[in-house]
PDB file of N, CA and C in Angstrom:
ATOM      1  N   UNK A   1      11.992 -11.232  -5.146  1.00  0.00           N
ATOM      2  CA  UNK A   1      10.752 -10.628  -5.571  1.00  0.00           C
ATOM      3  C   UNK A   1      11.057  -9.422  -6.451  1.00  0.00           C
ATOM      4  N   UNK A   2      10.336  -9.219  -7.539  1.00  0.00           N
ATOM      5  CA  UNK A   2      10.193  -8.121  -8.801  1.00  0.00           C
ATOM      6  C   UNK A   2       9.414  -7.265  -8.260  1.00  0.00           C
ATOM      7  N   UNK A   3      10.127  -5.942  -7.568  1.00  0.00           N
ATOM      8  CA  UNK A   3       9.197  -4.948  -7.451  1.00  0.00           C
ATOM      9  C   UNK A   3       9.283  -4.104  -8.024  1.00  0.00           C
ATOM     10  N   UNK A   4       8.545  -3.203  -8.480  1.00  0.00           N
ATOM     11  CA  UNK A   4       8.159  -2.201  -9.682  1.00  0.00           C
ATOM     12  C   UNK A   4       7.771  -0.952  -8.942  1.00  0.00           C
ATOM     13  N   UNK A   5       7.869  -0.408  -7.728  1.00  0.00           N
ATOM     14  CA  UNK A   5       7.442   1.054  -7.598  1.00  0.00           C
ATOM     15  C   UNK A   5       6.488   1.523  -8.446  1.00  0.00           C
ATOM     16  N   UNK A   6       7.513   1.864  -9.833  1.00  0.00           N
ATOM     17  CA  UNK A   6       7.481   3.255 -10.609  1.00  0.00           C
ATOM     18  C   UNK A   6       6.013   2.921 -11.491  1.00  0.00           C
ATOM     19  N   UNK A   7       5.679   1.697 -11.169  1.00  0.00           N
ATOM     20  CA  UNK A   7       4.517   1.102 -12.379  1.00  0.00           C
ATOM     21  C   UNK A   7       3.161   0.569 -11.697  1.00  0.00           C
ATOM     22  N   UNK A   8       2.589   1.297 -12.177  1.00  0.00           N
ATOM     23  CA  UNK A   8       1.051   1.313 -11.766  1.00  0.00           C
ATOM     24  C   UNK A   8       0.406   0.042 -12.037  1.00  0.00           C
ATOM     25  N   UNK A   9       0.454  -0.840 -13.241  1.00  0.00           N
ATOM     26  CA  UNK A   9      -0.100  -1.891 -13.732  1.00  0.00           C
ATOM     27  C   UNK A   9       0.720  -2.954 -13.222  1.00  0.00           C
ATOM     28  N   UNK A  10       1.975  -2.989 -12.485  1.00  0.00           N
ATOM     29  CA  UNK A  10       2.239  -4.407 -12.180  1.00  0.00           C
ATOM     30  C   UNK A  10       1.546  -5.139 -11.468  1.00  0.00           C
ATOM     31  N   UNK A  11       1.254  -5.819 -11.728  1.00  0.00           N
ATOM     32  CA  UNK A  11       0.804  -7.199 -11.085  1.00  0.00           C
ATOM     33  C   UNK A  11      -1.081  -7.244 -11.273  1.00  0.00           C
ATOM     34  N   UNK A  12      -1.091  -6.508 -12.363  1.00  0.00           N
ATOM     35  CA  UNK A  12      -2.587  -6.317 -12.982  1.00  0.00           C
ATOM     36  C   UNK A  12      -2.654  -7.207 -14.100  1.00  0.00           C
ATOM     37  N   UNK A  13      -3.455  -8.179 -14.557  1.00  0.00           N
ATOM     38  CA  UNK A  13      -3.084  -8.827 -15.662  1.00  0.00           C
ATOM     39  C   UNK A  13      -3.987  -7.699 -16.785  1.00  0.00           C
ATOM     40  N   UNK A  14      -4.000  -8.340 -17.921  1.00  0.00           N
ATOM     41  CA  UNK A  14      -4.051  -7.703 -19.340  1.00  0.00           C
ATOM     42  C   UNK A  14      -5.712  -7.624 -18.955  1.00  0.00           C
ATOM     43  N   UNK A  15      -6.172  -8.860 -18.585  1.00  0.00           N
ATOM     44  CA  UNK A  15      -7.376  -9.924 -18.438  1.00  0.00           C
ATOM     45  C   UNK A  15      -8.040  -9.059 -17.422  1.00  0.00           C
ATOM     46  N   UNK A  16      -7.666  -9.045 -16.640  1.00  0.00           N
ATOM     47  CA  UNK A  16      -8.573  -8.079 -15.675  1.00  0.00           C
ATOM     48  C   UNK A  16      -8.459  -6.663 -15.432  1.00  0.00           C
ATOM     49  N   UNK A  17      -7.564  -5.765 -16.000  1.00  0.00           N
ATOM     50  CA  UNK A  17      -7.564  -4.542 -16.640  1.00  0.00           C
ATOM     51  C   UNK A  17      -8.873  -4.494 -17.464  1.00  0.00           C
ATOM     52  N   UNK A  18      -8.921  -5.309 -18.152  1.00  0.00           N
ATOM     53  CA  UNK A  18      -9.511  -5.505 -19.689  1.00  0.00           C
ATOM     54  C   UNK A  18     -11.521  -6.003 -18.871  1.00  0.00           C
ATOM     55  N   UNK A  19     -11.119  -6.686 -17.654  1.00  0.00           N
ATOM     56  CA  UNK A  19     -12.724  -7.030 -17.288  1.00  0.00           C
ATOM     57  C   UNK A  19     -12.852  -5.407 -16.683  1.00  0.00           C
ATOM     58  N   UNK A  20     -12.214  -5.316 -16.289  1.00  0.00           N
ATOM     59  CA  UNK A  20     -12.542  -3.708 -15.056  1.00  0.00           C
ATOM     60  C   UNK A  20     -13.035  -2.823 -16.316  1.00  0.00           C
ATOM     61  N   UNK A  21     -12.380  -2.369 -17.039  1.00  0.00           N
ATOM     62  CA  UNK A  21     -12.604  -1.477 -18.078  1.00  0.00           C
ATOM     63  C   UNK A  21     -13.656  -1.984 -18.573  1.00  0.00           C
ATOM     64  N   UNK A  22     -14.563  -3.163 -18.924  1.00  0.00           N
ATOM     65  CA  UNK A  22     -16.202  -3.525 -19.276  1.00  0.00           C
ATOM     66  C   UNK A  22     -16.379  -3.564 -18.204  1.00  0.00           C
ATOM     67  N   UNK A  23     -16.662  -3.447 -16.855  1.00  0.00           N
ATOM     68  CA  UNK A  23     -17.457  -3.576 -16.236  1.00  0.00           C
ATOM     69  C   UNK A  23     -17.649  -1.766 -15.844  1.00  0.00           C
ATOM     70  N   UNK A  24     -16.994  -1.290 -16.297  1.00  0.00           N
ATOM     71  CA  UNK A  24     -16.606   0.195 -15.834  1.00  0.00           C
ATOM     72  C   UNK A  24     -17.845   0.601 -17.116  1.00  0.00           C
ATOM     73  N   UNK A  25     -17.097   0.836 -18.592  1.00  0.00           N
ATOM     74  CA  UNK A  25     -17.814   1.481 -19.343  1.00  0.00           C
ATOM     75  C   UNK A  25     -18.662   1.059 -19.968  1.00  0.00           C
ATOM     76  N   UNK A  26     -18.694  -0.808 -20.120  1.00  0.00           N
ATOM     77  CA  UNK A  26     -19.685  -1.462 -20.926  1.00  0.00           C
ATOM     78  C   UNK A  26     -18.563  -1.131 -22.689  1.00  0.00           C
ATOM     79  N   UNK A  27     -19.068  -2.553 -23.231  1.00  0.00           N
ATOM     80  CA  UNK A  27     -18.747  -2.628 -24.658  1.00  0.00           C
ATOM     81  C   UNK A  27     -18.541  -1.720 -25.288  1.00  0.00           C
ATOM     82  N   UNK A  28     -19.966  -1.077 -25.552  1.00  0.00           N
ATOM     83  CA  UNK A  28     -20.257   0.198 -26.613  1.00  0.00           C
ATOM     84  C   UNK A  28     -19.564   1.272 -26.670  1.00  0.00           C
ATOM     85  N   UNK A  29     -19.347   1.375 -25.074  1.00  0.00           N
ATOM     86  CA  UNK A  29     -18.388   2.907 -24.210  1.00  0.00           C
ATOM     87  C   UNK A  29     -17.265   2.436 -24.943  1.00  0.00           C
ATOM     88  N   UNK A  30     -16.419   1.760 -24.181  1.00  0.00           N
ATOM     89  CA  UNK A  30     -15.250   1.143 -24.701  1.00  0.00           C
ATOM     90  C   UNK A  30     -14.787   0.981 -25.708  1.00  0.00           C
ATOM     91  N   UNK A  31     -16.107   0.721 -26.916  1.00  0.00           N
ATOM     92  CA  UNK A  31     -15.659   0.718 -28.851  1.00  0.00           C
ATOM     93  C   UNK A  31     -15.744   2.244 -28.675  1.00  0.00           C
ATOM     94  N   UNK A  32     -16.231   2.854 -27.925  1.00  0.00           N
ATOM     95  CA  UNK A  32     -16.171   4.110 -28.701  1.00  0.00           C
ATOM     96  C   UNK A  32     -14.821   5.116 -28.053  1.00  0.00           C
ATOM     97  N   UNK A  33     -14.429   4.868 -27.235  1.00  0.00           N
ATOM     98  CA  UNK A  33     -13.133   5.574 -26.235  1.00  0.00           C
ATOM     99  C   UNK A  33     -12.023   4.614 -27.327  1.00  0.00           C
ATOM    100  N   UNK A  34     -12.094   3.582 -27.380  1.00  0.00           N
ATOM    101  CA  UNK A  34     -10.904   2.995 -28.115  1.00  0.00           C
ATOM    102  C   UNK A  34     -11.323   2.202 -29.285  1.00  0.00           C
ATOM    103  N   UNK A  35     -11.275   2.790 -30.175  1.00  0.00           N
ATOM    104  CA  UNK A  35     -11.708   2.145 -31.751  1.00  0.00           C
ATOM    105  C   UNK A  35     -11.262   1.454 -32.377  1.00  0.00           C
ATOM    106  N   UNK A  36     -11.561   0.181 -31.560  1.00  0.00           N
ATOM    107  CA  UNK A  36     -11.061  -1.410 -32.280  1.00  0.00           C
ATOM    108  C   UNK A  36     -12.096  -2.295 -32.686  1.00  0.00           C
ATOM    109  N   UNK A  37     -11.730  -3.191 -33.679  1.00  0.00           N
ATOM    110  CA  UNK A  37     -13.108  -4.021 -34.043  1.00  0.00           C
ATOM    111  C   UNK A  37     -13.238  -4.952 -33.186  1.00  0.00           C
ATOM    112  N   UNK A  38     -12.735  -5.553 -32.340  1.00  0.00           N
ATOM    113  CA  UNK A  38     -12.752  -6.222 -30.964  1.00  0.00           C
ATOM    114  C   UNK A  38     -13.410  -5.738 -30.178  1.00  0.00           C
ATOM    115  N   UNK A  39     -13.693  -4.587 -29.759  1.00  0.00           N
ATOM    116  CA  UNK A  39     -14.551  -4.099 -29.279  1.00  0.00           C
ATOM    117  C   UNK A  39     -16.119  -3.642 -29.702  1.00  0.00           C
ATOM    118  N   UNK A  40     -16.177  -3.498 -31.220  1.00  0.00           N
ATOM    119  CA  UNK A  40     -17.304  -3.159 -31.658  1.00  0.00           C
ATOM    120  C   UNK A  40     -18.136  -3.810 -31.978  1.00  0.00           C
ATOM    121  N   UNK A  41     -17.283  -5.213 -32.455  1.00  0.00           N
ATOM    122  CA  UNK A  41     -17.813  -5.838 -33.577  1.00  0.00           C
ATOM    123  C   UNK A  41     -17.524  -7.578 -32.643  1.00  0.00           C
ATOM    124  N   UNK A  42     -19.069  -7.726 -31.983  1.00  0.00           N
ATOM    125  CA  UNK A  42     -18.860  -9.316 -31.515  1.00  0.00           C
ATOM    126  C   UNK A  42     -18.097  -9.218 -30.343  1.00  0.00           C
ATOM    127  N   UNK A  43     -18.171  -8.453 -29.373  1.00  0.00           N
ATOM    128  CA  UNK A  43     -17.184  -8.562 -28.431  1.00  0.00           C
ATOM    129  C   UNK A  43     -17.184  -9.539 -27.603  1.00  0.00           C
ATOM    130  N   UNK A  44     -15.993  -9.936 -27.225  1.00  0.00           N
ATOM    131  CA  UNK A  44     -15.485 -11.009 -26.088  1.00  0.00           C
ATOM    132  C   UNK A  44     -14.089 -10.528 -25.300  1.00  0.00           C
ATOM    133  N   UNK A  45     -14.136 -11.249 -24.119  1.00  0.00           N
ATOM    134  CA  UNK A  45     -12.901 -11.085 -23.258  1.00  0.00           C
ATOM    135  C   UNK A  45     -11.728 -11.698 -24.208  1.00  0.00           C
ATOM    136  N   UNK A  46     -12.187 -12.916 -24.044  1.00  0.00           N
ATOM    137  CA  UNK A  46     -11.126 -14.090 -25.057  1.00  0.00           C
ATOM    138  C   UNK A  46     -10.618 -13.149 -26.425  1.00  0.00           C
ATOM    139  N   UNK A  47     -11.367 -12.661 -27.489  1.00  0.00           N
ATOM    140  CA  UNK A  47     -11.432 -12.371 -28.555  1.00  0.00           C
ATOM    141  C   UNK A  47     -10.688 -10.920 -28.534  1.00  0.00           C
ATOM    142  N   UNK A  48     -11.221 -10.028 -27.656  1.00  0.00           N
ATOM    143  CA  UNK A  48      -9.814  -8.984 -27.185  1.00  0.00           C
ATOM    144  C   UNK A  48      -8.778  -8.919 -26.546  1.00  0.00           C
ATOM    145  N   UNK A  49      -8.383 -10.383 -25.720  1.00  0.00           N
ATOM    146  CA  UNK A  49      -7.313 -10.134 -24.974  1.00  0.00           C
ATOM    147  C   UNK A  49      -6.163 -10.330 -26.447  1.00  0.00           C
ATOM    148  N   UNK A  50      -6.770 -11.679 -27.279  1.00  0.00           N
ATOM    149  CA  UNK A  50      -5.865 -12.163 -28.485  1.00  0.00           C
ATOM    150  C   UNK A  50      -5.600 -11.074 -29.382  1.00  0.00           C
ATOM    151  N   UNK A  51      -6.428  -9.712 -29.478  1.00  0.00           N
ATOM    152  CA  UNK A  51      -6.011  -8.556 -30.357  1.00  0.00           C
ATOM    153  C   UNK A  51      -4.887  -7.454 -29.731  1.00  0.00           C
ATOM    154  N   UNK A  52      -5.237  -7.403 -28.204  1.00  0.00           N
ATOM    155  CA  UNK A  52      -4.468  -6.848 -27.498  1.00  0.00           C
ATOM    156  C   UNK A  52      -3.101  -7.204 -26.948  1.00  0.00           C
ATOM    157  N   UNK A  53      -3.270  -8.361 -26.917  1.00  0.00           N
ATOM    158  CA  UNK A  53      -1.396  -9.168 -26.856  1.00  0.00           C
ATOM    159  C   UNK A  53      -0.674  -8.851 -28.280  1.00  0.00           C
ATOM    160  N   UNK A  54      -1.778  -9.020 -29.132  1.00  0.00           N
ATOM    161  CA  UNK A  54      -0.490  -8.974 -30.587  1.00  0.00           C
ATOM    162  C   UNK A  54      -0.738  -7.538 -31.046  1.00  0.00           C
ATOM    163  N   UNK A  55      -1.133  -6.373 -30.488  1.00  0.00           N
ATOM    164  CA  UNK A  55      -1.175  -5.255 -31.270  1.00  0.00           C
ATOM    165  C   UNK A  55      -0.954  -4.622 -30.427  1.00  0.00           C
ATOM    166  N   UNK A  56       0.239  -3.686 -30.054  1.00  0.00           N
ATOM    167  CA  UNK A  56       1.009  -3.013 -29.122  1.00  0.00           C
ATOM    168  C   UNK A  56       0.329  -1.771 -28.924  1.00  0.00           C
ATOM    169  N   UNK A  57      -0.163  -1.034 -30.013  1.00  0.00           N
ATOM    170  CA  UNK A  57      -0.339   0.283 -30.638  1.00  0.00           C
ATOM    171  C   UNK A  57      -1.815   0.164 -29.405  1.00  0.00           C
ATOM    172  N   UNK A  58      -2.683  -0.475 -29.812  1.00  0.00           N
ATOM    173  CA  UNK A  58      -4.201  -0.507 -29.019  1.00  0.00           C
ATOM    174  C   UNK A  58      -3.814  -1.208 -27.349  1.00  0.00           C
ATOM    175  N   UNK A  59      -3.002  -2.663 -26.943  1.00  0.00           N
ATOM    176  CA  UNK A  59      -2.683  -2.600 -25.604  1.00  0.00           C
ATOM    177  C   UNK A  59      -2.154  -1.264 -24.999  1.00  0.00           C
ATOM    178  N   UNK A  60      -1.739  -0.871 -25.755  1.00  0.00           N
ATOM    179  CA  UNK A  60      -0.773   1.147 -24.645  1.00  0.00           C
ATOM    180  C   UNK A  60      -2.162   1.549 -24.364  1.00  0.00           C
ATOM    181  N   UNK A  61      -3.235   2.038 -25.441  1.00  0.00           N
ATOM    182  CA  UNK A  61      -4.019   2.629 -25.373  1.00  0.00           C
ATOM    183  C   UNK A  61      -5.157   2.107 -24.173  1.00  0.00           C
ATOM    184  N   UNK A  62      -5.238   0.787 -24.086  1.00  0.00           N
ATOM    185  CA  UNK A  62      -6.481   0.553 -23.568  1.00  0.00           C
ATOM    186  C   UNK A  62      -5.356   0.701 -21.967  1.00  0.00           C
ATOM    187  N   UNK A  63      -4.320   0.307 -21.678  1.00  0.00           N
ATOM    188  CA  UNK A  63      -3.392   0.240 -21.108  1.00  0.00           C
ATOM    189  C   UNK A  63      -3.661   1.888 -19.934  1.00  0.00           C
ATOM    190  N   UNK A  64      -3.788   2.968 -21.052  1.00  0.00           N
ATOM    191  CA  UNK A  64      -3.730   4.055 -20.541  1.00  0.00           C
ATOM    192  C   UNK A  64      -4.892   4.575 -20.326  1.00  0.00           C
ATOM    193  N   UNK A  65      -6.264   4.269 -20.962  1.00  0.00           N
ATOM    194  CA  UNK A  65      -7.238   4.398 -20.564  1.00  0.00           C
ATOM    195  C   UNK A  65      -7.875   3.653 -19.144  1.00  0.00           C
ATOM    196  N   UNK A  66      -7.084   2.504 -18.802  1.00  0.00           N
ATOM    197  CA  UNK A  66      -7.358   1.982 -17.293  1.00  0.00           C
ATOM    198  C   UNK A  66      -6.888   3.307 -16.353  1.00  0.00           C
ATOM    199  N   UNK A  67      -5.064   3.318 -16.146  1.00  0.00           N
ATOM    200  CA  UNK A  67      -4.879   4.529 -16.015  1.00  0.00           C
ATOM    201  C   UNK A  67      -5.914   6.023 -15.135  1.00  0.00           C
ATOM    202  N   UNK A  68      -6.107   5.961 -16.201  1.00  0.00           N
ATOM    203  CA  UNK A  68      -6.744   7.216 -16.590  1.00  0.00           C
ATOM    204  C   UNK A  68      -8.295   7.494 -15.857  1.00  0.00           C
ATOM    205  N   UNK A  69      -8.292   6.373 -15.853  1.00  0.00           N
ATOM    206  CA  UNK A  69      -9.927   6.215 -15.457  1.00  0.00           C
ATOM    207  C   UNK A  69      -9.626   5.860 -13.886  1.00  0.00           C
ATOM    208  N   UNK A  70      -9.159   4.809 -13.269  1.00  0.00           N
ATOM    209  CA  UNK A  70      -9.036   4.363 -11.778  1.00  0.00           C
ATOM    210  C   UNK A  70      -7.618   4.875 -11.352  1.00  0.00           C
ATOM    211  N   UNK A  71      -6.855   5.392 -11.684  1.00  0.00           N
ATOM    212  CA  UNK A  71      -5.816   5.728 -10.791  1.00  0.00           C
ATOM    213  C   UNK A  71      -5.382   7.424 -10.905  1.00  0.00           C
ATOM    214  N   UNK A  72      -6.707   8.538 -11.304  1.00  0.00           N
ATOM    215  CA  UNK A  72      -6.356   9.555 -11.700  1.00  0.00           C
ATOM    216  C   UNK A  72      -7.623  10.138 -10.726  1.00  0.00           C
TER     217      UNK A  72
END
């Protein structure tokens, strides 16, 4: 077994980070805390997880805004 101590997000997927954080701030909140067009523009689960796997720079961010919000 892979245990991780030191890391808060293991065993959290991308996917349900990503539902918690809309069900937490709602869409609008969320385009506006993290300013992606995935979020602003047409949002979907599907449609942001595919921006957030390939764009490192915005997964950290939304990454650290879970964080930030439920484990602080």
């Amino acid at each position: 077994m892979n245990h991780q101590p030191n890391n808060p997000l293991h065993g959290i997927t991308l996917q349900r980070l990503l539902e918690e954080l809309v069900d937490h701030y709602g869409w609008e909140e969320l385009g506006r805390i993290v300013n992606v067009r995935c979020f602003n523009n047409e949002p979907s689960i599907k449609s942001s997880l595919k921006f957030l796997r390939r764009t490192e720079w915005a997964r950290k961010e939304v990454e650290q805004l879970y964080l930030d919000t439920f484990f602080i």
